[in-house]
PDB file of N, CA and C in Angstrom:
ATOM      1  N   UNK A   1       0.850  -1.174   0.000  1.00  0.00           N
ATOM      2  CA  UNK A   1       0.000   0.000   0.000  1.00  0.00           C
ATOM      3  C   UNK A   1       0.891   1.231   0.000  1.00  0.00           C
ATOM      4  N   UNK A   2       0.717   2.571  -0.974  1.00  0.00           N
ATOM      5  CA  UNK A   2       1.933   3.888  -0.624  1.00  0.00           C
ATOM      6  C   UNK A   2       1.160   4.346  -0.165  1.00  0.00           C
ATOM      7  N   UNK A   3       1.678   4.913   0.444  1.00  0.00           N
ATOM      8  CA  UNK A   3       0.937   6.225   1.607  1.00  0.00           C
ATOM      9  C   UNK A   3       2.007   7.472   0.898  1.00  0.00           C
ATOM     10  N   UNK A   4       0.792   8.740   1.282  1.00  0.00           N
ATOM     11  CA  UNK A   4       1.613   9.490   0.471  1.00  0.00           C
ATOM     12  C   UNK A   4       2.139  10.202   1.424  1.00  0.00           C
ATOM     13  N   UNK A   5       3.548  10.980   1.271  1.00  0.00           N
ATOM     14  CA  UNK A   5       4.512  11.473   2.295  1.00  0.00           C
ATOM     15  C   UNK A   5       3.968  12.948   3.344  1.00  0.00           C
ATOM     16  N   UNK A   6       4.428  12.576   4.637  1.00  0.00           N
ATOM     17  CA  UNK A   6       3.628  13.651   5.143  1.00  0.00           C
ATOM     18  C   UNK A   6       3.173  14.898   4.543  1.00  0.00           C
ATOM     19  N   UNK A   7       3.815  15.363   3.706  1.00  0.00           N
ATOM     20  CA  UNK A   7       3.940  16.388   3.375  1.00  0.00           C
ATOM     21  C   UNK A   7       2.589  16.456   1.747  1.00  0.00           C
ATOM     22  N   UNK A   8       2.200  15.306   1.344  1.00  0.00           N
ATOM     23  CA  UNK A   8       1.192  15.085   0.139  1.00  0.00           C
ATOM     24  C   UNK A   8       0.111  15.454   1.169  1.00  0.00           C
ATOM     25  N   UNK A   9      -0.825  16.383   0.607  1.00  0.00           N
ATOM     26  CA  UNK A   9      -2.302  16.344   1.377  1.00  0.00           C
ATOM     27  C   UNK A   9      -2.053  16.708   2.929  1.00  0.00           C
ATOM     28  N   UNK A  10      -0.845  17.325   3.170  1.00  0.00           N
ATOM     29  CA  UNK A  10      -1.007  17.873   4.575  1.00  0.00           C
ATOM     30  C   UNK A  10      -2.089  19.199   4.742  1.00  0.00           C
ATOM     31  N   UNK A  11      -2.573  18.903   5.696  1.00  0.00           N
ATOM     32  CA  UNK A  11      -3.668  20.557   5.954  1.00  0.00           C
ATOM     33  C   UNK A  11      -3.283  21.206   6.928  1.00  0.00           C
ATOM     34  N   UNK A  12      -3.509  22.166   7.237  1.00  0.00           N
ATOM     35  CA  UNK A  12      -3.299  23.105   7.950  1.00  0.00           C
ATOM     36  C   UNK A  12      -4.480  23.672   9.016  1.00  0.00           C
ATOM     37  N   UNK A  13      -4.690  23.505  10.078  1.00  0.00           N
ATOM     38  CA  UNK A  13      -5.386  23.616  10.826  1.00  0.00           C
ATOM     39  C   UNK A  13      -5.116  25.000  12.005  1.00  0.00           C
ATOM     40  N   UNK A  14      -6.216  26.285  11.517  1.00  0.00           N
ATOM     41  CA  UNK A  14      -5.750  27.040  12.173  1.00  0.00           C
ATOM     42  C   UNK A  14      -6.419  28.266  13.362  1.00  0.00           C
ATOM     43  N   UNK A  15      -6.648  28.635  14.127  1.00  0.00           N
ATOM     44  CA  UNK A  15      -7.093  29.357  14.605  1.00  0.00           C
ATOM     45  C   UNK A  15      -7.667  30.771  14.329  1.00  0.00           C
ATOM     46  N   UNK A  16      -8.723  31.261  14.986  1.00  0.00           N
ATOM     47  CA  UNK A  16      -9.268  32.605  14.531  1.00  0.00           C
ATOM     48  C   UNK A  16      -9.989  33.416  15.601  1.00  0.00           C
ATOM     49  N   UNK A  17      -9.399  34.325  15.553  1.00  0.00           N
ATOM     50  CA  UNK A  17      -9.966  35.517  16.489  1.00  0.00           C
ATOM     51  C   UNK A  17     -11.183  35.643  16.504  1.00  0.00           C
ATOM     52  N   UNK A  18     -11.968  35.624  17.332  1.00  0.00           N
ATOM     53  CA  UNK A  18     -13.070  36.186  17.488  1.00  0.00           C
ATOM     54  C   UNK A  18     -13.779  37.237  18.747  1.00  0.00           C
ATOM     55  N   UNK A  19     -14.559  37.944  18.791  1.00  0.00           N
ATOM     56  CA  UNK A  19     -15.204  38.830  19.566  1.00  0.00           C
ATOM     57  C   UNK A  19     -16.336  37.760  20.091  1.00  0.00           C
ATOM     58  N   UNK A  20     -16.563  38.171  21.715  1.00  0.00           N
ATOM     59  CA  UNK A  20     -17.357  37.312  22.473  1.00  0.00           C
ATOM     60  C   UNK A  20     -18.808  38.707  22.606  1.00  0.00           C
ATOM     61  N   UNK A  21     -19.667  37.751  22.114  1.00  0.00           N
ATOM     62  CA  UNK A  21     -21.017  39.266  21.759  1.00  0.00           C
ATOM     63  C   UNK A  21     -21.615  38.995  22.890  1.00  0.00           C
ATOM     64  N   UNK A  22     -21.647  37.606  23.687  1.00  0.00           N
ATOM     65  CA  UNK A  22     -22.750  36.993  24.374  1.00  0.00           C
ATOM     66  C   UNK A  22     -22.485  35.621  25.079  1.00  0.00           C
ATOM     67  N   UNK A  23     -22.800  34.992  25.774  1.00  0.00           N
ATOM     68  CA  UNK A  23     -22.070  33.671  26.354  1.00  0.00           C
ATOM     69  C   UNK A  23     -23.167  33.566  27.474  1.00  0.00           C
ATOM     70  N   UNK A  24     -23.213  32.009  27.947  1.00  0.00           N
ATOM     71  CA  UNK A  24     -23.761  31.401  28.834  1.00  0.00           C
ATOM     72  C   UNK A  24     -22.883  30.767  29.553  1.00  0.00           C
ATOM     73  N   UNK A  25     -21.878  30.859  29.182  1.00  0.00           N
ATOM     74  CA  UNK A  25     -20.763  29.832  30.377  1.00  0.00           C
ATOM     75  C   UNK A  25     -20.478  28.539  29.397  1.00  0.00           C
ATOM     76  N   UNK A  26     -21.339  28.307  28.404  1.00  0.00           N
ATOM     77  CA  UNK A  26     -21.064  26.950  27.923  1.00  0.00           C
ATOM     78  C   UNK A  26     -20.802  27.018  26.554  1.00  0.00           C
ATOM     79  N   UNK A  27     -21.263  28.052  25.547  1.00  0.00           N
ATOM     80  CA  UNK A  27     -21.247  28.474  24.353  1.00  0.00           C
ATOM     81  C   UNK A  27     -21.166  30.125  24.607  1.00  0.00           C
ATOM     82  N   UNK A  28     -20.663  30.520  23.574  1.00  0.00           N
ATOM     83  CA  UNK A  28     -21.003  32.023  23.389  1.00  0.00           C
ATOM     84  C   UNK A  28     -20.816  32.053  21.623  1.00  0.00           C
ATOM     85  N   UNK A  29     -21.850  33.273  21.697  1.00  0.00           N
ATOM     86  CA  UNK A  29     -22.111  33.753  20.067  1.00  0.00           C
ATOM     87  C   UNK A  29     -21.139  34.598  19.747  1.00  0.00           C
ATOM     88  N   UNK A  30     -20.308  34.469  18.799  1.00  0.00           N
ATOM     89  CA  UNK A  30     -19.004  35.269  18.827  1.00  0.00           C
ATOM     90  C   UNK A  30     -19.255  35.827  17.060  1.00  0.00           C
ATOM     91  N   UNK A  31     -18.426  36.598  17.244  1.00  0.00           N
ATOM     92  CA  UNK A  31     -18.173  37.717  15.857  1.00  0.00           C
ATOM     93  C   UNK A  31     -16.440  37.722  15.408  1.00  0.00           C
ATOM     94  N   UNK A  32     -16.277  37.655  13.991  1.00  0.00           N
ATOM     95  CA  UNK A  32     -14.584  37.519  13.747  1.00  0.00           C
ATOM     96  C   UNK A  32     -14.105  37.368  11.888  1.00  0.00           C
ATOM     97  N   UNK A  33     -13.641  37.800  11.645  1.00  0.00           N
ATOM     98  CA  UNK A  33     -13.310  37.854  10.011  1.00  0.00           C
ATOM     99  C   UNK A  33     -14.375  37.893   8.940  1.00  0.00           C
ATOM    100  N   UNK A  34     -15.773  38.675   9.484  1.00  0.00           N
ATOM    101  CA  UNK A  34     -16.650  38.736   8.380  1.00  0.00           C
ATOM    102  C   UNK A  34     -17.698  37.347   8.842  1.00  0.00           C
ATOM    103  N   UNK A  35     -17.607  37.034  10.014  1.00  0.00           N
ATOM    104  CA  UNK A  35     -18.471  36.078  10.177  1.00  0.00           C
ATOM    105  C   UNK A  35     -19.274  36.058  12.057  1.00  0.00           C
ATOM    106  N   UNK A  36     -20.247  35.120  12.365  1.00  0.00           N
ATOM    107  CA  UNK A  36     -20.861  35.162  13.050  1.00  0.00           C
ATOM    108  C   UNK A  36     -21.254  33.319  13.424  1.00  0.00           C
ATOM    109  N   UNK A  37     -20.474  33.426  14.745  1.00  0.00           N
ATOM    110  CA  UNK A  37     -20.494  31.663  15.004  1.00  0.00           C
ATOM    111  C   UNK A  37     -20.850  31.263  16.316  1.00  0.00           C
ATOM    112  N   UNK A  38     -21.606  30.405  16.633  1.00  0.00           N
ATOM    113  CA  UNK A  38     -21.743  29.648  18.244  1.00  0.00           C
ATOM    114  C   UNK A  38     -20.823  28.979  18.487  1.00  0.00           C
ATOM    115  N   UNK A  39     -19.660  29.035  19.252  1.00  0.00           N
ATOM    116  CA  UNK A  39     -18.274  28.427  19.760  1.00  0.00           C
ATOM    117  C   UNK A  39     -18.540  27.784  21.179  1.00  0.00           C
ATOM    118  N   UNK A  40     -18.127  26.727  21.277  1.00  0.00           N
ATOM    119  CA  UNK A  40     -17.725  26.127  22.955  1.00  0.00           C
ATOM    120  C   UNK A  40     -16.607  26.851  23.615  1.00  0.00           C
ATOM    121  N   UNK A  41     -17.330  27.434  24.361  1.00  0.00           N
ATOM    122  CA  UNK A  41     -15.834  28.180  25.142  1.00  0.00           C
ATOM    123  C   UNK A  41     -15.683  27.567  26.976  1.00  0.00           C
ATOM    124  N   UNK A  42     -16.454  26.015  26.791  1.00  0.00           N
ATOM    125  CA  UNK A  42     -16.073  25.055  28.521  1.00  0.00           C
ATOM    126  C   UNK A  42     -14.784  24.592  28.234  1.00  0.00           C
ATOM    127  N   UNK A  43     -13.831  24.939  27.684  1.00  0.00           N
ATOM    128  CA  UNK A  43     -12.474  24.518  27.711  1.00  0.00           C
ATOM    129  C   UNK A  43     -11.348  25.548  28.396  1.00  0.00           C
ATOM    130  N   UNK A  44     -11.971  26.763  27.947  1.00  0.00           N
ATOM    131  CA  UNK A  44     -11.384  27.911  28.991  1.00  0.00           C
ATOM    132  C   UNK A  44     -12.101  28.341  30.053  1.00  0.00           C
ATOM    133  N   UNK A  45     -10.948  29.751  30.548  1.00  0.00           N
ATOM    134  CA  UNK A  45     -11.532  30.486  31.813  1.00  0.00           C
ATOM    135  C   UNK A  45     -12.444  31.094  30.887  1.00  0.00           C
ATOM    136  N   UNK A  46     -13.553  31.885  31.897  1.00  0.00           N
ATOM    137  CA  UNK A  46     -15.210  32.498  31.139  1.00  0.00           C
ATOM    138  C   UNK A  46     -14.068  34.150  30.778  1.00  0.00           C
ATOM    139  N   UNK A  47     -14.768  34.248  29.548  1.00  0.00           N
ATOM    140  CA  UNK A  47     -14.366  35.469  28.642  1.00  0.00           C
ATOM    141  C   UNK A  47     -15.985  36.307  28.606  1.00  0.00           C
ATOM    142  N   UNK A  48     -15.341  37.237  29.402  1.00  0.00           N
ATOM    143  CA  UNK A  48     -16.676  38.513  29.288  1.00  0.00           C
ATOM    144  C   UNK A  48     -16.885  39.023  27.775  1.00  0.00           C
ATOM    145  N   UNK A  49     -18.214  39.578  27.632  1.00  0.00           N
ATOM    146  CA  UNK A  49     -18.727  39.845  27.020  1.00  0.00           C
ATOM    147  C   UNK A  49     -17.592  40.894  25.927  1.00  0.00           C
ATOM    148  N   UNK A  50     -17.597  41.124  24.833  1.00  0.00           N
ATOM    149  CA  UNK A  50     -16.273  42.073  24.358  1.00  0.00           C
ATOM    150  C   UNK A  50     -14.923  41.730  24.561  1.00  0.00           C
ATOM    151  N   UNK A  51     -14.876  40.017  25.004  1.00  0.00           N
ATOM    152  CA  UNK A  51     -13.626  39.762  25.303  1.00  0.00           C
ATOM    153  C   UNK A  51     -13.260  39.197  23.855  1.00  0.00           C
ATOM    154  N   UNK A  52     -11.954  38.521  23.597  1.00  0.00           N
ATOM    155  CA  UNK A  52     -11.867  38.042  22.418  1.00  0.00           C
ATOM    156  C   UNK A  52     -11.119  36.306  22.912  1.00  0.00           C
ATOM    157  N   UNK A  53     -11.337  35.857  21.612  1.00  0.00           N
ATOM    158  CA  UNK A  53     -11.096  34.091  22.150  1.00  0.00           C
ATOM    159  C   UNK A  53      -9.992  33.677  20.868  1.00  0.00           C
ATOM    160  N   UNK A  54      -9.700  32.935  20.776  1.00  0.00           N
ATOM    161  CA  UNK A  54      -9.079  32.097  19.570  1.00  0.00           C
ATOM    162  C   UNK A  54      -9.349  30.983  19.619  1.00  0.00           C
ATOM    163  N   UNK A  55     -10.778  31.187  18.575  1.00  0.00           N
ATOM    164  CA  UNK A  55     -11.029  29.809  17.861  1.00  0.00           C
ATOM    165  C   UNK A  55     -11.061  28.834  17.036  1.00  0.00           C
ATOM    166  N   UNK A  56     -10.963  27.194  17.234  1.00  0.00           N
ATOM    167  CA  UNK A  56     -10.460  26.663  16.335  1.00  0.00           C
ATOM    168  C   UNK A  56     -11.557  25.398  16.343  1.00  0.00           C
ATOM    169  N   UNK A  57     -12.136  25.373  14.944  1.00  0.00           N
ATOM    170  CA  UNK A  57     -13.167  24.338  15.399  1.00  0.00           C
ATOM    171  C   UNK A  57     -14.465  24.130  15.519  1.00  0.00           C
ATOM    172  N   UNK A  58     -14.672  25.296  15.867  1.00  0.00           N
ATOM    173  CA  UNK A  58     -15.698  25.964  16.782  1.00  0.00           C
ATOM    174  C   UNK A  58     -15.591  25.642  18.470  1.00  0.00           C
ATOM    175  N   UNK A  59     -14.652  25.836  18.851  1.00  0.00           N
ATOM    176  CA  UNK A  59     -14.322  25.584  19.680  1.00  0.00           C
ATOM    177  C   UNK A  59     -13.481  26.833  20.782  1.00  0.00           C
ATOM    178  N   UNK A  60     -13.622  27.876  21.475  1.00  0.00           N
ATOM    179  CA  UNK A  60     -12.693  28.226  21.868  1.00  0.00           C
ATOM    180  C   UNK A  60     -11.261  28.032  22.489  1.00  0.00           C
ATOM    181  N   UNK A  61     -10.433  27.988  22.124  1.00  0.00           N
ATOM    182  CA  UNK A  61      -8.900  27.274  22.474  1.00  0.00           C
ATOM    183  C   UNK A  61      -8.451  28.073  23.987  1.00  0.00           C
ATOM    184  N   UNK A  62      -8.464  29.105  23.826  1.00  0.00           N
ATOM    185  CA  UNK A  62      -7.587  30.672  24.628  1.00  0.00           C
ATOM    186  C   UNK A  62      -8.228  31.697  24.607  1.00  0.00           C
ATOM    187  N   UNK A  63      -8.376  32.247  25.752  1.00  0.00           N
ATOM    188  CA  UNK A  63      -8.545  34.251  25.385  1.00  0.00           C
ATOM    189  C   UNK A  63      -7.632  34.230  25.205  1.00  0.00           C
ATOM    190  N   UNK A  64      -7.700  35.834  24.129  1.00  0.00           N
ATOM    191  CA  UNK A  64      -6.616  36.815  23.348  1.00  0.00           C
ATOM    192  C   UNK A  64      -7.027  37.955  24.047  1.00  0.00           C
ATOM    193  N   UNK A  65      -5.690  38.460  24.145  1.00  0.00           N
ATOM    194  CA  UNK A  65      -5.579  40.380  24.668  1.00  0.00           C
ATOM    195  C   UNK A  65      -5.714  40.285  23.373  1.00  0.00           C
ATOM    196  N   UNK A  66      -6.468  41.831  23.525  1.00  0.00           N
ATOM    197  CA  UNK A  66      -6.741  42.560  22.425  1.00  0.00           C
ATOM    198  C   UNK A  66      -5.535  43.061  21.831  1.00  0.00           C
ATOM    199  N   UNK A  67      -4.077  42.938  22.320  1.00  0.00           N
ATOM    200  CA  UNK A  67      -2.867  44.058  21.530  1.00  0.00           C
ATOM    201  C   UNK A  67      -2.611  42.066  20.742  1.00  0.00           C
ATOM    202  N   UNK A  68      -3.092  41.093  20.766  1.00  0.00           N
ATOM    203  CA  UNK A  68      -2.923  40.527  19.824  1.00  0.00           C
ATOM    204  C   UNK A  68      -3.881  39.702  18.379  1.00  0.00           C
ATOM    205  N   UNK A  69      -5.229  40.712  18.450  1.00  0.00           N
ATOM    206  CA  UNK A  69      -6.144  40.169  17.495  1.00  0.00           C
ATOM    207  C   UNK A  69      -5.556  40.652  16.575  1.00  0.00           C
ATOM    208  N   UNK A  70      -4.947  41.844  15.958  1.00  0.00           N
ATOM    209  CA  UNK A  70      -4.533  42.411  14.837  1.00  0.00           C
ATOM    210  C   UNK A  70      -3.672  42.038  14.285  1.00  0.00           C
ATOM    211  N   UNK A  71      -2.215  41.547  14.644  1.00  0.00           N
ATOM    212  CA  UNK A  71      -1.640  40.270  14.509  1.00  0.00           C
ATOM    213  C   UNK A  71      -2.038  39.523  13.408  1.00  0.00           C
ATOM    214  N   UNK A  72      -2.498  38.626  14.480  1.00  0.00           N
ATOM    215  CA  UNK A  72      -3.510  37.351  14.168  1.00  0.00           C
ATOM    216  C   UNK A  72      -4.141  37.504  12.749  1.00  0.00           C
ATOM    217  N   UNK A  73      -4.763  38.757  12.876  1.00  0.00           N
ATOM    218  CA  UNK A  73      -5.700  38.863  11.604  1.00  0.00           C
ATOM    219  C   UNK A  73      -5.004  39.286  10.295  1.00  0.00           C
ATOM    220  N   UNK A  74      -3.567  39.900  10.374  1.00  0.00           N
ATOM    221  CA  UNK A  74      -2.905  40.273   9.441  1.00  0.00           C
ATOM    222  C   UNK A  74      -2.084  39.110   9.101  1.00  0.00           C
ATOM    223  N   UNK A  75      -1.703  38.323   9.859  1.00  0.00           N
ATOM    224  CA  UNK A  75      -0.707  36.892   9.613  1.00  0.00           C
ATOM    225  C   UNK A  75      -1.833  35.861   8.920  1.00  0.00           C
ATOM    226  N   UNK A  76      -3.874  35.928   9.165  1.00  0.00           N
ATOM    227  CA  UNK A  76      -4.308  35.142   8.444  1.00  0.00           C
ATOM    228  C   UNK A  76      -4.656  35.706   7.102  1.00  0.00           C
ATOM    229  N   UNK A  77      -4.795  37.141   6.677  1.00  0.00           N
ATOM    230  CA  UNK A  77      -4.871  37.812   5.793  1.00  0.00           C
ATOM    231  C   UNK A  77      -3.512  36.944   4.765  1.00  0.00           C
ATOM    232  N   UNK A  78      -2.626  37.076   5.717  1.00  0.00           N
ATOM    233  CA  UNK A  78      -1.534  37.013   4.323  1.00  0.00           C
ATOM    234  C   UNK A  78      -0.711  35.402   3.615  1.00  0.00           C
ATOM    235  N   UNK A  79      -1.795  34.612   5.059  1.00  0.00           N
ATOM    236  CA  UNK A  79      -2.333  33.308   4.516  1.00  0.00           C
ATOM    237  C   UNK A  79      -2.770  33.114   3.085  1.00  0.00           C
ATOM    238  N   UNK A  80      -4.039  34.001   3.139  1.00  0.00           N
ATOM    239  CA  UNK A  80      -4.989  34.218   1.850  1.00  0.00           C
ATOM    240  C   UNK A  80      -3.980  34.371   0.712  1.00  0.00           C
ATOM    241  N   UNK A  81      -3.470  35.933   0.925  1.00  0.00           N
ATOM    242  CA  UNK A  81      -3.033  36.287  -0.007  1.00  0.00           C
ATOM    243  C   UNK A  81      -2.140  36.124  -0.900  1.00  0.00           C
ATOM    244  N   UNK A  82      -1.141  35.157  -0.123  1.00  0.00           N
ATOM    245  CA  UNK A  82      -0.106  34.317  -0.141  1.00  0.00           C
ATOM    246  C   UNK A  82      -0.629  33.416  -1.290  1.00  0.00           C
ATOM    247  N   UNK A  83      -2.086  32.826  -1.080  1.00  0.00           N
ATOM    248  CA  UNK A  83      -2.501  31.456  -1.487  1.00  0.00           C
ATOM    249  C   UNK A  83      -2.494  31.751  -2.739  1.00  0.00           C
ATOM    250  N   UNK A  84      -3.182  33.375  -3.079  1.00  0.00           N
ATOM    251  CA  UNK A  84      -3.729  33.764  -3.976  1.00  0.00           C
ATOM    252  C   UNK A  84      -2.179  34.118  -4.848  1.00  0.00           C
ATOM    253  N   UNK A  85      -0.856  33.760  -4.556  1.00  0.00           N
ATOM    254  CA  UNK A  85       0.261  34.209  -4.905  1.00  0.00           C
ATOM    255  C   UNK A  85       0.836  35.599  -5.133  1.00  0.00           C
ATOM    256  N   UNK A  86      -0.497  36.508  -4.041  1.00  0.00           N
ATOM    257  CA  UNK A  86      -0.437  38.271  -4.080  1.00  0.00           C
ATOM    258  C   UNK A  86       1.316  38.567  -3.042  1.00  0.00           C
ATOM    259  N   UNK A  87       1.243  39.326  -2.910  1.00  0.00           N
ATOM    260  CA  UNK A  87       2.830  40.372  -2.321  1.00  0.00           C
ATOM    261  C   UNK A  87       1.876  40.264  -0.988  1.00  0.00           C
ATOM    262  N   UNK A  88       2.890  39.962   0.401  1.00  0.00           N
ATOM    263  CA  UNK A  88       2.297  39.842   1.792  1.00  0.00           C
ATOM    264  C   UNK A  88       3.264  40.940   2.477  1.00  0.00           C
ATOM    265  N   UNK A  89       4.103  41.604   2.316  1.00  0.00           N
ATOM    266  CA  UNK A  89       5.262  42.088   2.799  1.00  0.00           C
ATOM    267  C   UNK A  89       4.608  43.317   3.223  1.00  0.00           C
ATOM    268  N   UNK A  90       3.542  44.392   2.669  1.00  0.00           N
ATOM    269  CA  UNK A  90       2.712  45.039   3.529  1.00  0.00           C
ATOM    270  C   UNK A  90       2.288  44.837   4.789  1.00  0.00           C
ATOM    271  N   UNK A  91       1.969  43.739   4.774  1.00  0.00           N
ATOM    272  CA  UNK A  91       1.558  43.426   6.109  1.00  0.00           C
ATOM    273  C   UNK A  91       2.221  43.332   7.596  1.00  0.00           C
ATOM    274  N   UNK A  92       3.180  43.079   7.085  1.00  0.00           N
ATOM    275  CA  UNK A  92       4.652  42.945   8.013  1.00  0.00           C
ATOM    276  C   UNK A  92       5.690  43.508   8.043  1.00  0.00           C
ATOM    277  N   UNK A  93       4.820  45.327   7.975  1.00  0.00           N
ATOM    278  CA  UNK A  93       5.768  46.245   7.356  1.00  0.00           C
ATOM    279  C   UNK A  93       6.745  46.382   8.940  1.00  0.00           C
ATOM    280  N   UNK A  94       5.956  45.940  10.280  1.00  0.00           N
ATOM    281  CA  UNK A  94       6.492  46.690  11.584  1.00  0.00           C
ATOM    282  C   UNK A  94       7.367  45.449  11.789  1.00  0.00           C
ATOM    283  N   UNK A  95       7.369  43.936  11.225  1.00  0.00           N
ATOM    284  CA  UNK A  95       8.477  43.129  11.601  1.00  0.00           C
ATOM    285  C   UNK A  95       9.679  43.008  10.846  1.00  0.00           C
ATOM    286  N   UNK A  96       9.278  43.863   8.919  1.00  0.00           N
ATOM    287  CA  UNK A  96      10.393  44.153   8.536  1.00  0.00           C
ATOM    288  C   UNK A  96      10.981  44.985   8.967  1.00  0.00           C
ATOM    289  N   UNK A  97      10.604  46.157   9.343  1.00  0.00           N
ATOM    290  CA  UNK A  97      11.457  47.035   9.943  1.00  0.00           C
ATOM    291  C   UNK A  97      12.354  46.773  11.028  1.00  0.00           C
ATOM    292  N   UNK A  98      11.796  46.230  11.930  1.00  0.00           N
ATOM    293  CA  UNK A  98      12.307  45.653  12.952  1.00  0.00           C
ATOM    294  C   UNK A  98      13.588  44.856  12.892  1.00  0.00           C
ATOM    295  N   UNK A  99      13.649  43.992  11.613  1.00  0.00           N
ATOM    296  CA  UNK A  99      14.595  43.140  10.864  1.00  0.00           C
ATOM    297  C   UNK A  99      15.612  43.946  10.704  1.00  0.00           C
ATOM    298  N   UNK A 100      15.591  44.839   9.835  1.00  0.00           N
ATOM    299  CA  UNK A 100      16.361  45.635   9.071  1.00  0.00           C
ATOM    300  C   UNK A 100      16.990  46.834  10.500  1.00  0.00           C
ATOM    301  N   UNK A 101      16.573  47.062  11.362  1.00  0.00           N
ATOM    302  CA  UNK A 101      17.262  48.033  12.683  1.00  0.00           C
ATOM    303  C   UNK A 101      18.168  47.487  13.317  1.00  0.00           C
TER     304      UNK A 101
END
């Protein structure tokens, strides 16, 4: 039988920011990249209302401080754009710089 090498058909499984609109302790209705989802968030500590989570799954994984949703959202942006074989180097104008000092 070949099996094809890790690397044939590997996926990528990844996390996503979201805004907590609402929660019961067991689910909350969250908001995040143009979308609107019911997530399990009994795996973490309870995230207040306006808090933000990183979810994967539908699942909440972690709260996120807010000084790291933007990040997040520019590193999955350039996922996309990447895919789409567009220029990502905008995006990471504050870690090139950083490089280059």
């Amino acid at each position: 039988m070949n099996r094809p090498s890790p690397r044939e058909g590997a996926r990528m499984c990844l996390g996503i920011p979201m805004q907590v609109l609402e929660t019961d302790g067991f689910t909350a209705r969250c908001t995040g990249r143009g979308e609107e989802r019911r997530v399990n968030v009994m795996l973490i500590e309870e995230v207040p209302e306006g808090g933000w989570v990183l979810v994967h799954l539908d699942r909440a994984v972690r709260p996120l401080e807010v000084d790291e949703v933007e990040p997040l959202n520019r590193a999955l942006d350039a996922i996309l754009l990447a895919a789409k074989g567009e220029n990502v180097d905008h995006l990471f104008a504050d870690l090139m710089e950083k490089a280059t000092a």
